[in-house]
C-alpha atoms as a PDB file:
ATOM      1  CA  UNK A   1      11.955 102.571  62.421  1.00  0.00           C
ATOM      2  CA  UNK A   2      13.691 101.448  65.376  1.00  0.00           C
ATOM      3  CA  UNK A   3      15.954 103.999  68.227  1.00  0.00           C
ATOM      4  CA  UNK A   4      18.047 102.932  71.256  1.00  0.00           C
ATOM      5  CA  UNK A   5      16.117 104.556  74.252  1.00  0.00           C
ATOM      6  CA  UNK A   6      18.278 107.058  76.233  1.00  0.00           C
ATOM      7  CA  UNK A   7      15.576 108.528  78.639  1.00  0.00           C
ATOM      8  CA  UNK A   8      14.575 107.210  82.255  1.00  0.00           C
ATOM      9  CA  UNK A   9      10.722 106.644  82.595  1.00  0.00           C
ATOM     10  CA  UNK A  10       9.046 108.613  84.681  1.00  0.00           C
ATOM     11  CA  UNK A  11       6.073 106.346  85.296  1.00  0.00           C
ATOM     12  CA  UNK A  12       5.833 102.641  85.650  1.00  0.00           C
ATOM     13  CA  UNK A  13       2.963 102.484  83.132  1.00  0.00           C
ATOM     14  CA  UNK A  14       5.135 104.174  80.746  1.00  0.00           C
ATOM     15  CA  UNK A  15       7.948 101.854  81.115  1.00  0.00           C
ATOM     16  CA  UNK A  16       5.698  99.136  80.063  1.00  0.00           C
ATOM     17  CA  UNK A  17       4.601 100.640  76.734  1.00  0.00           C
ATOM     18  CA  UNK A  18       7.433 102.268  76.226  1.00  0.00           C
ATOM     19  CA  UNK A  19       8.925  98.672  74.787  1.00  0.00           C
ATOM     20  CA  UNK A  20       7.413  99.411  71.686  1.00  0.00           C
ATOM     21  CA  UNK A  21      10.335 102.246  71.033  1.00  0.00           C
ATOM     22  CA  UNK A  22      13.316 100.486  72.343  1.00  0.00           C
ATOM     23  CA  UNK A  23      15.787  98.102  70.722  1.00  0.00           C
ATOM     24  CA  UNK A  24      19.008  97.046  71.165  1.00  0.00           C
ATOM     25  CA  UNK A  25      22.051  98.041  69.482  1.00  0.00           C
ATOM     26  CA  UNK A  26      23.162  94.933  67.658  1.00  0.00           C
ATOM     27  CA  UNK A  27      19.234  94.638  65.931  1.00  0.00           C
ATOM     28  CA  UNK A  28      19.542  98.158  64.309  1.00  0.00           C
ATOM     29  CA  UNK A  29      19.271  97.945  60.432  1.00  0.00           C
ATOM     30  CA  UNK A  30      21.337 100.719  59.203  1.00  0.00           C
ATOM     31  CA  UNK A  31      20.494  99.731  55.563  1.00  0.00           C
ATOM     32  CA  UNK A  32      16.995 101.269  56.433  1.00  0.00           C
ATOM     33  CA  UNK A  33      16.841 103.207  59.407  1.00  0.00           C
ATOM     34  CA  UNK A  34      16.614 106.935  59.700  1.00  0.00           C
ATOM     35  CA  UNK A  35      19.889 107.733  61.647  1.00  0.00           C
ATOM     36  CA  UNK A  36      20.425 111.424  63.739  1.00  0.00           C
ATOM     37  CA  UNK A  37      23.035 113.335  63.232  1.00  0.00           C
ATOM     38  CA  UNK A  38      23.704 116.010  65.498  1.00  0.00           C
ATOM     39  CA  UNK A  39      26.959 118.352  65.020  1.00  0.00           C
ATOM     40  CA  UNK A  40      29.927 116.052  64.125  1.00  0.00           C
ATOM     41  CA  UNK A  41      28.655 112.783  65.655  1.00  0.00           C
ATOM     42  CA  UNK A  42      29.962 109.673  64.416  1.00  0.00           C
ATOM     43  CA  UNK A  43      29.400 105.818  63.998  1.00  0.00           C
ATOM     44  CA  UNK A  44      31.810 105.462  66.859  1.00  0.00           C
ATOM     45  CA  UNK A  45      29.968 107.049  68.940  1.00  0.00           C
ATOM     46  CA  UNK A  46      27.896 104.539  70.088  1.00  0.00           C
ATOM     47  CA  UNK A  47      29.853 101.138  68.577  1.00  0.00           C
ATOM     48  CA  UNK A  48      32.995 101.631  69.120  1.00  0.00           C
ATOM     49  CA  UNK A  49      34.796 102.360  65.846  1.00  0.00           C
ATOM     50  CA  UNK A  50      37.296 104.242  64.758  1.00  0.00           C
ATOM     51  CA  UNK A  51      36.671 108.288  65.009  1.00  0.00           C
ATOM     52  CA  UNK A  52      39.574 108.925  62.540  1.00  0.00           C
ATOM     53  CA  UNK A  53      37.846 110.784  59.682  1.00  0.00           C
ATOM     54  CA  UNK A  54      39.664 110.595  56.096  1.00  0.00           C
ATOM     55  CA  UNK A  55      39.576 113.103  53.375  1.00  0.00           C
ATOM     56  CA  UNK A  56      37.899 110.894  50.869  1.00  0.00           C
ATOM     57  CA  UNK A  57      34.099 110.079  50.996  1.00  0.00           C
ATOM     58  CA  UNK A  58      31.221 110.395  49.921  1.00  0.00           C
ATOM     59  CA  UNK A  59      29.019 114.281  50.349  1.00  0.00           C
ATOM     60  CA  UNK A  60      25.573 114.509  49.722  1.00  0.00           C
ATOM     61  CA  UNK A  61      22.344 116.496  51.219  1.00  0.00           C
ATOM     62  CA  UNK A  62      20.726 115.137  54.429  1.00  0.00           C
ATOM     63  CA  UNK A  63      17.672 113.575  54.077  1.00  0.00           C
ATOM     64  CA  UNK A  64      15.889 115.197  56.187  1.00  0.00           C
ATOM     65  CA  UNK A  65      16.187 118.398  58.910  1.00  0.00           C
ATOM     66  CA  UNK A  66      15.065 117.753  62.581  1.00  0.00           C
ATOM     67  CA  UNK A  67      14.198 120.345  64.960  1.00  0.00           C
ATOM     68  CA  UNK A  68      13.600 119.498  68.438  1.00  0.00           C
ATOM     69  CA  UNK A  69      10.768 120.480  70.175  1.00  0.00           C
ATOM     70  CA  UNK A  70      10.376 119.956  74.358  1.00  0.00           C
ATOM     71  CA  UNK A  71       6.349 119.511  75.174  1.00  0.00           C
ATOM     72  CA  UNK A  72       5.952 119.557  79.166  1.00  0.00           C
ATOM     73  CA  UNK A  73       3.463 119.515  81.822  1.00  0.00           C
ATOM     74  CA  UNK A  74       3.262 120.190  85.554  1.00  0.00           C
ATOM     75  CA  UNK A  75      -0.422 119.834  86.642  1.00  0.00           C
ATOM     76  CA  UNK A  76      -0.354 118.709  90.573  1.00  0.00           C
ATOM     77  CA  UNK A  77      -2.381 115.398  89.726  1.00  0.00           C
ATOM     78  CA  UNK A  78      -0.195 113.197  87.883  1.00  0.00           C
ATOM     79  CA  UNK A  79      -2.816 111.134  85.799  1.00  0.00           C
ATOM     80  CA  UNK A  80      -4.583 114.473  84.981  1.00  0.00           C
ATOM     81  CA  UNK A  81      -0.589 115.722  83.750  1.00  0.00           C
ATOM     82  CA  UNK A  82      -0.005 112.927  81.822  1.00  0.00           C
ATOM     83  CA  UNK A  83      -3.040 113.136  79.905  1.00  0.00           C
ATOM     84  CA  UNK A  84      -2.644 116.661  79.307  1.00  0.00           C
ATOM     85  CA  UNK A  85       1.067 116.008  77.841  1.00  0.00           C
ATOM     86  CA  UNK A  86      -0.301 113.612  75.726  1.00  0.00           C
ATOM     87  CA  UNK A  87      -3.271 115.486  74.717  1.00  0.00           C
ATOM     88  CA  UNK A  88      -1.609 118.313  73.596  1.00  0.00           C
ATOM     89  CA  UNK A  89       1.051 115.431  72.007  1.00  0.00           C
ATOM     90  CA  UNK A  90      -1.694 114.456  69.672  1.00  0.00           C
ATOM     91  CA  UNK A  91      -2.985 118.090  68.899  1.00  0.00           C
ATOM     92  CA  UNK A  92       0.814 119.494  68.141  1.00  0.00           C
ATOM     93  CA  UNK A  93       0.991 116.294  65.811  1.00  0.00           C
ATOM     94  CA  UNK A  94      -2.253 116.951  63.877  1.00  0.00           C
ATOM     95  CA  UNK A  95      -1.467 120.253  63.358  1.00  0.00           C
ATOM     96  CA  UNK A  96       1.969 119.862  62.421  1.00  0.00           C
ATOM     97  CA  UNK A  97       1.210 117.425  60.057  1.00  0.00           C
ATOM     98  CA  UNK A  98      -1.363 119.880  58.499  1.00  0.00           C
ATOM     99  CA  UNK A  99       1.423 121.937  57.572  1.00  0.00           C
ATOM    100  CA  UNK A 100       3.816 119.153  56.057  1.00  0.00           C
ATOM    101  CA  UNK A 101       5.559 118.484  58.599  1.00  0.00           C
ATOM    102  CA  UNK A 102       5.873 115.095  60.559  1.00  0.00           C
ATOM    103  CA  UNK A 103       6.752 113.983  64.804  1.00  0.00           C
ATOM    104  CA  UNK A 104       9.824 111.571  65.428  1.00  0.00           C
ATOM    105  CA  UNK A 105      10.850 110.580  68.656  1.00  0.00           C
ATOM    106  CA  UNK A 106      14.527 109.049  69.090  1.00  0.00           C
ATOM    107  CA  UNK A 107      18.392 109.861  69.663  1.00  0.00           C
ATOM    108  CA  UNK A 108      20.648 107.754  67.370  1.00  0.00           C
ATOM    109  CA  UNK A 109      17.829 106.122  65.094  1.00  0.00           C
ATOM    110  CA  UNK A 110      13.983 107.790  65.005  1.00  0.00           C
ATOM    111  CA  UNK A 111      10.954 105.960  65.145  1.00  0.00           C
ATOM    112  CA  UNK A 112       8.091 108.373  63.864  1.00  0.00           C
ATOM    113  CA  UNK A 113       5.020 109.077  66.392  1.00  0.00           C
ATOM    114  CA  UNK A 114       1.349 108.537  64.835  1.00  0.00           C
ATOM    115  CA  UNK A 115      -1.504 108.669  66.493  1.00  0.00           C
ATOM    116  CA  UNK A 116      -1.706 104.946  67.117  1.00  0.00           C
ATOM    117  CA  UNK A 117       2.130 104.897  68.686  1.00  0.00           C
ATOM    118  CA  UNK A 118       1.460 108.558  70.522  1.00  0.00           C
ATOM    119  CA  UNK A 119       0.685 107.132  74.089  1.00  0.00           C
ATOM    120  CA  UNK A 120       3.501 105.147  73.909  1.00  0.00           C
ATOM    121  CA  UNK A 121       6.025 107.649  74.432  1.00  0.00           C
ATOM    122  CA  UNK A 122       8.004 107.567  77.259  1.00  0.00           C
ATOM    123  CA  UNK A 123       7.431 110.514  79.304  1.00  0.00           C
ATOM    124  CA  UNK A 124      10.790 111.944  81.455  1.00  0.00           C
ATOM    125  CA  UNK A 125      11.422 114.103  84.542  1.00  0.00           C
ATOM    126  CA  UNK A 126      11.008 117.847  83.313  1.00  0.00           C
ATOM    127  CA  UNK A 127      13.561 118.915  85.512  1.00  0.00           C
ATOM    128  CA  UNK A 128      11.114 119.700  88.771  1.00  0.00           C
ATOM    129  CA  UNK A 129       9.244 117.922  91.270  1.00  0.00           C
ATOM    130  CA  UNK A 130       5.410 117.084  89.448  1.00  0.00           C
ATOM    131  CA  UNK A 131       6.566 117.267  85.706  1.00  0.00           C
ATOM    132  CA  UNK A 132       6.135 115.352  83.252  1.00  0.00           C
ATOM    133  CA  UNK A 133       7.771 116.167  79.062  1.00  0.00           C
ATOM    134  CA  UNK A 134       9.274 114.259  76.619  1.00  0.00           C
ATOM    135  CA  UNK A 135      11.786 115.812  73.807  1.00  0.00           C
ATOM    136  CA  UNK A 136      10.046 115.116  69.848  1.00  0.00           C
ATOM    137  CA  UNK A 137      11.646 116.174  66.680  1.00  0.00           C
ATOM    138  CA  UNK A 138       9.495 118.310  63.885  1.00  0.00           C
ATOM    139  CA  UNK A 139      11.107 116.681  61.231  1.00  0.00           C
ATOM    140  CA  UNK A 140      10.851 118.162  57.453  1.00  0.00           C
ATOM    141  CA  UNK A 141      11.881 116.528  54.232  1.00  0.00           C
ATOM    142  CA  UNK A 142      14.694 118.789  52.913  1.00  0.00           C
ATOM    143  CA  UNK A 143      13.838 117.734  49.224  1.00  0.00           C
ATOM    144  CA  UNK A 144      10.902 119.157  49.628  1.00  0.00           C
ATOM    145  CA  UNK A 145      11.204 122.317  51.875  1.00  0.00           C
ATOM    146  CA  UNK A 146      14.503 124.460  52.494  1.00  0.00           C
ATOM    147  CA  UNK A 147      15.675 125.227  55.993  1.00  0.00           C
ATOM    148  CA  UNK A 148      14.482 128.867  55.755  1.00  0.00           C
ATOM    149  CA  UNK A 149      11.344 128.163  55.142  1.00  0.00           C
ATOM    150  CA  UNK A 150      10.563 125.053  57.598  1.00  0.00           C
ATOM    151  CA  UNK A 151      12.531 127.043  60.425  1.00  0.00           C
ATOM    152  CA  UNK A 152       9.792 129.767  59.928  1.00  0.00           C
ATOM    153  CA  UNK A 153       6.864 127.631  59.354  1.00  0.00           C
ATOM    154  CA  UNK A 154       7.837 126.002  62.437  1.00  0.00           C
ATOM    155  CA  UNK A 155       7.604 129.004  64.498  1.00  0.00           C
ATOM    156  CA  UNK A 156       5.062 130.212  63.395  1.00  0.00           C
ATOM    157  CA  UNK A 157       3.194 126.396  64.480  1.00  0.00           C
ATOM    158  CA  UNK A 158       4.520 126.490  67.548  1.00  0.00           C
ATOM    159  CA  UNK A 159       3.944 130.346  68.484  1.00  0.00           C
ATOM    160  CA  UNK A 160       0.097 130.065  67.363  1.00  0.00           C
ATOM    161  CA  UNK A 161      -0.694 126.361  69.021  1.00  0.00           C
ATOM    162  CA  UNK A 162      -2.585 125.834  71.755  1.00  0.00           C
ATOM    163  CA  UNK A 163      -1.864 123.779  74.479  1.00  0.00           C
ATOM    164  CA  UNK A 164      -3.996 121.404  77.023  1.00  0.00           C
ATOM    165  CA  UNK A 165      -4.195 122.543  80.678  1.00  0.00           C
ATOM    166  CA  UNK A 166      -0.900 123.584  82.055  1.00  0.00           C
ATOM    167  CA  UNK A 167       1.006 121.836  79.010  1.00  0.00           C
ATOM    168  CA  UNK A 168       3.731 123.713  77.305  1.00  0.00           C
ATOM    169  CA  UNK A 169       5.452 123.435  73.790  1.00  0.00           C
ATOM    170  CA  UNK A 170       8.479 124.941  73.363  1.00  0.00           C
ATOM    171  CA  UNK A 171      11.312 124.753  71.080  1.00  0.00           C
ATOM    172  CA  UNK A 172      14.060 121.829  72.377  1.00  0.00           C
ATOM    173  CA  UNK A 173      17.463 123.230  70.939  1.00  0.00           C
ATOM    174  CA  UNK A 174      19.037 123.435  67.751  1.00  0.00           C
ATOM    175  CA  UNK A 175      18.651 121.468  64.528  1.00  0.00           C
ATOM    176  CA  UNK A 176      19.778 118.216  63.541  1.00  0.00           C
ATOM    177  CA  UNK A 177      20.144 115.796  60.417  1.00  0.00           C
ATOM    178  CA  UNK A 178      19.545 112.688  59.536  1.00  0.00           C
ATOM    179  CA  UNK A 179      19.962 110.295  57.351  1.00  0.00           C
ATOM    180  CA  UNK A 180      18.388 107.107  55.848  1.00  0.00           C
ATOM    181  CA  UNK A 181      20.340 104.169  55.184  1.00  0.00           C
ATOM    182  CA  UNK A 182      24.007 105.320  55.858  1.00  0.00           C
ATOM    183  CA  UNK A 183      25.231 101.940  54.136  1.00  0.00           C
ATOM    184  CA  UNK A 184      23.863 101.955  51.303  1.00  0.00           C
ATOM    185  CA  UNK A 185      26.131 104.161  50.226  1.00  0.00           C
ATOM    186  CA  UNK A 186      29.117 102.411  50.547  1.00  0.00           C
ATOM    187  CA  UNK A 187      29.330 101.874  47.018  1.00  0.00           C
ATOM    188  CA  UNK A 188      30.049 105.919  45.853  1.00  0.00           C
ATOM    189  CA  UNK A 189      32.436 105.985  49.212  1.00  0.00           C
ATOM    190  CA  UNK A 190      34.132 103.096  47.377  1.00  0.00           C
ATOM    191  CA  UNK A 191      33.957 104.505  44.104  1.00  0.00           C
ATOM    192  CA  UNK A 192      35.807 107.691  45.610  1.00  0.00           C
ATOM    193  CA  UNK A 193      38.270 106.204  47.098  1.00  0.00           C
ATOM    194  CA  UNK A 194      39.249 104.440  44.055  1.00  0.00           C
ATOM    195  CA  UNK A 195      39.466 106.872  42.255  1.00  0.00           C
ATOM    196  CA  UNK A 196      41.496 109.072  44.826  1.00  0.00           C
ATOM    197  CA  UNK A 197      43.734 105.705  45.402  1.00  0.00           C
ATOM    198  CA  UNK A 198      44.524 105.646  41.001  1.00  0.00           C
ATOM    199  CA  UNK A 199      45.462 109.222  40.742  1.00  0.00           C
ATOM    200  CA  UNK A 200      48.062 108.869  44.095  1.00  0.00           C
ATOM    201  CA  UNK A 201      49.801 106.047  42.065  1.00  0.00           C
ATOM    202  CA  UNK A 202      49.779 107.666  38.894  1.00  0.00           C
ATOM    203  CA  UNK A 203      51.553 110.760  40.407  1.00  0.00           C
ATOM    204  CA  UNK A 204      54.301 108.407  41.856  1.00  0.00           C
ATOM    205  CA  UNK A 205      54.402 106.369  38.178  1.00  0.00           C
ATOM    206  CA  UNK A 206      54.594 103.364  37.138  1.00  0.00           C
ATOM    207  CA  UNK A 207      57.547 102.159  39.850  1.00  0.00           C
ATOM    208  CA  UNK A 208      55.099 102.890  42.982  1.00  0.00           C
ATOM    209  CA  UNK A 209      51.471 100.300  43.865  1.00  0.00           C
ATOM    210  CA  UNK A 210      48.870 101.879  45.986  1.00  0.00           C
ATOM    211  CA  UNK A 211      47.420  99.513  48.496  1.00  0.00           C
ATOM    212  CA  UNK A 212      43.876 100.329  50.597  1.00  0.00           C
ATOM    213  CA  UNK A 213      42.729  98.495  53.760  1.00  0.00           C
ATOM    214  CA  UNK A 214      39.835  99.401  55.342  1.00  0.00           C
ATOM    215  CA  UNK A 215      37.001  99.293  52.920  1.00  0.00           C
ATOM    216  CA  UNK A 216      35.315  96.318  54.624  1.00  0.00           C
ATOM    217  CA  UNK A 217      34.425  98.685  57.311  1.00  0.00           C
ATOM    218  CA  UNK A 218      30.882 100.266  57.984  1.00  0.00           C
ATOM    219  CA  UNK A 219      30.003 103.916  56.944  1.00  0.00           C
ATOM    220  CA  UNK A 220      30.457 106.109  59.314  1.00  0.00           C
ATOM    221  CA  UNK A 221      29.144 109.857  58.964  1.00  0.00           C
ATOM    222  CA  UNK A 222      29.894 113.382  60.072  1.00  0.00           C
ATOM    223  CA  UNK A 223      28.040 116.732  59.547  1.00  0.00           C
ATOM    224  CA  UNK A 224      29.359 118.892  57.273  1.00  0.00           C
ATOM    225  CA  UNK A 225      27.566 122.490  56.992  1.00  0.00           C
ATOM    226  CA  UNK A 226      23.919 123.585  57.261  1.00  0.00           C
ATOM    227  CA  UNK A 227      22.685 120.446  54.995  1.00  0.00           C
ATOM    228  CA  UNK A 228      24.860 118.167  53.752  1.00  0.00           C
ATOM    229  CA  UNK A 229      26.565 115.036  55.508  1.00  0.00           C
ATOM    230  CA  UNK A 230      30.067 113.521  54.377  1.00  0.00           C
ATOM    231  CA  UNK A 231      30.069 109.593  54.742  1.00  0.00           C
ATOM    232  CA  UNK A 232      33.257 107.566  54.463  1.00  0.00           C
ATOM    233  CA  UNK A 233      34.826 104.079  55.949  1.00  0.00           C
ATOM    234  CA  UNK A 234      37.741 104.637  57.854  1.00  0.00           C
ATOM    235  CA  UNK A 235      40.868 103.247  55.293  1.00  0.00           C
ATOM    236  CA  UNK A 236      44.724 103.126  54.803  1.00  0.00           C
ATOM    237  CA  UNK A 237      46.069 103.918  51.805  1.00  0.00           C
ATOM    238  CA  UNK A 238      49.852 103.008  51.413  1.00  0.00           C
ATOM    239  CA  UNK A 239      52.053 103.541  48.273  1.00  0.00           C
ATOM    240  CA  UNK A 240      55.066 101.082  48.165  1.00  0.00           C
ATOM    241  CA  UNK A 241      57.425 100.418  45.294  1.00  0.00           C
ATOM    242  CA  UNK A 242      57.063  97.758  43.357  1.00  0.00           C
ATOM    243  CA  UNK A 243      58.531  94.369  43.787  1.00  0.00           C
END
């Protein structure tokens, strides 16, 4: 999976590899890839649709719970930093995937790190002269774990790991979702609205049609409690009297 790169490079020979996690806008799949959703972001947010939210979609569970984690470094000699930031990259991912959990880098669409992709990352600015981080997410399947529990397991792996050199791993901020595939759900946000659409012209009778214009639109989401995510198309619904 694919994400739209948001970070500048700190180093020119991470700018070259760093291709390898970038892609454009327009060659997203959102049939397949794992999007982030972080309070009440939208579609719109980054192409331009509509942000008006209807009251009839589609709710179900995220797919999975994302808690960002910030792993820095600020050894004087830059190649020696580096290495250490991805050194202790590769150790933090081996351990956390010894306790079920797995790495993904990204903002609006995550690309998960392995240890064949690790070196790739893009390393940032930490915010001071000679530093060197990047910003992962600890990502855990919520169909398999439940936020208590991963938010505590987490802590735990991040309290007892050890770190290369001068390398630090601390947590990033607070958790997001995500989701895989928000379109392929357009059928059930169909399905709802239909059904919302029939009872509106049943409560007017039989004098009244409903119209609805919109539904060729793309999903758009919004966060909607600790877990779940509420996905709908932006529509009209009119109800005119019959001719």
């Amino acid at each position: 999976m694919r994400r739209i790169l948001p970070f500048l490079l700190a180093l020119s020979a991470s700018a070259a590899v760093a291709q390898d996690f970038e892609t454009a806008e327009e060659e997203v799949d959102f049939n397949n890839a794992n999007i982030v959703v972080t309070g009440s972001r939208v579609r719109s947010d980054f192409e331009g649709y509509s942000s008006s939210v209807p009251l009839v979609g589609y709710q179900r569970q995220a797919d999975f719970l994302l808690q960002p984690i910030r792993i820095t470094g600020d050894t004087r000699d830059a190649k020696q930093r580096v290495d250490e930031v991805y050194q202790t990259i590769g150790g933090f991912l081996r351990a956390a995937n010894a306790q079920g959990f797995t790495i993904a880098y990204g903002d609006v669409v995550t690309t998960d790190v392995t240890s064949a992709n690790l070196r790739d990352l893009p390393l940032s600015n930490a915010g001071r002269p000679d530093t060197s981080g990047i910003t992962l997410f600890v990502t855990t399947r919520l169909a398999e774990m439940d936020v208590a529990t991963a938010q505590s397991r987490l802590a735990a792996l991040v309290k007892g790991f050890k770190p290369v050199g001068r390398a630090l791993v601390e947590h990033g901020g607070n958790p997001s979702l995500s989701i895989v595939g928000p379109d392929r759900y357009r059928p059930q946000i169909a399905e709802a609205v239909a059904k919302d659409a029939a009872h509106m012209a049943g409560l007017f009778g039989e004098g009244y049609a409903v119209e609805v214009v919109g539904l060729e639109g793309t999903v758009q989401w919004q966060r909607r409690g600790t877990t779940d995510l509420f996905l709908y198309i932006p529509y009209r619904l009119t109800i005119t009297p019959r001719r």
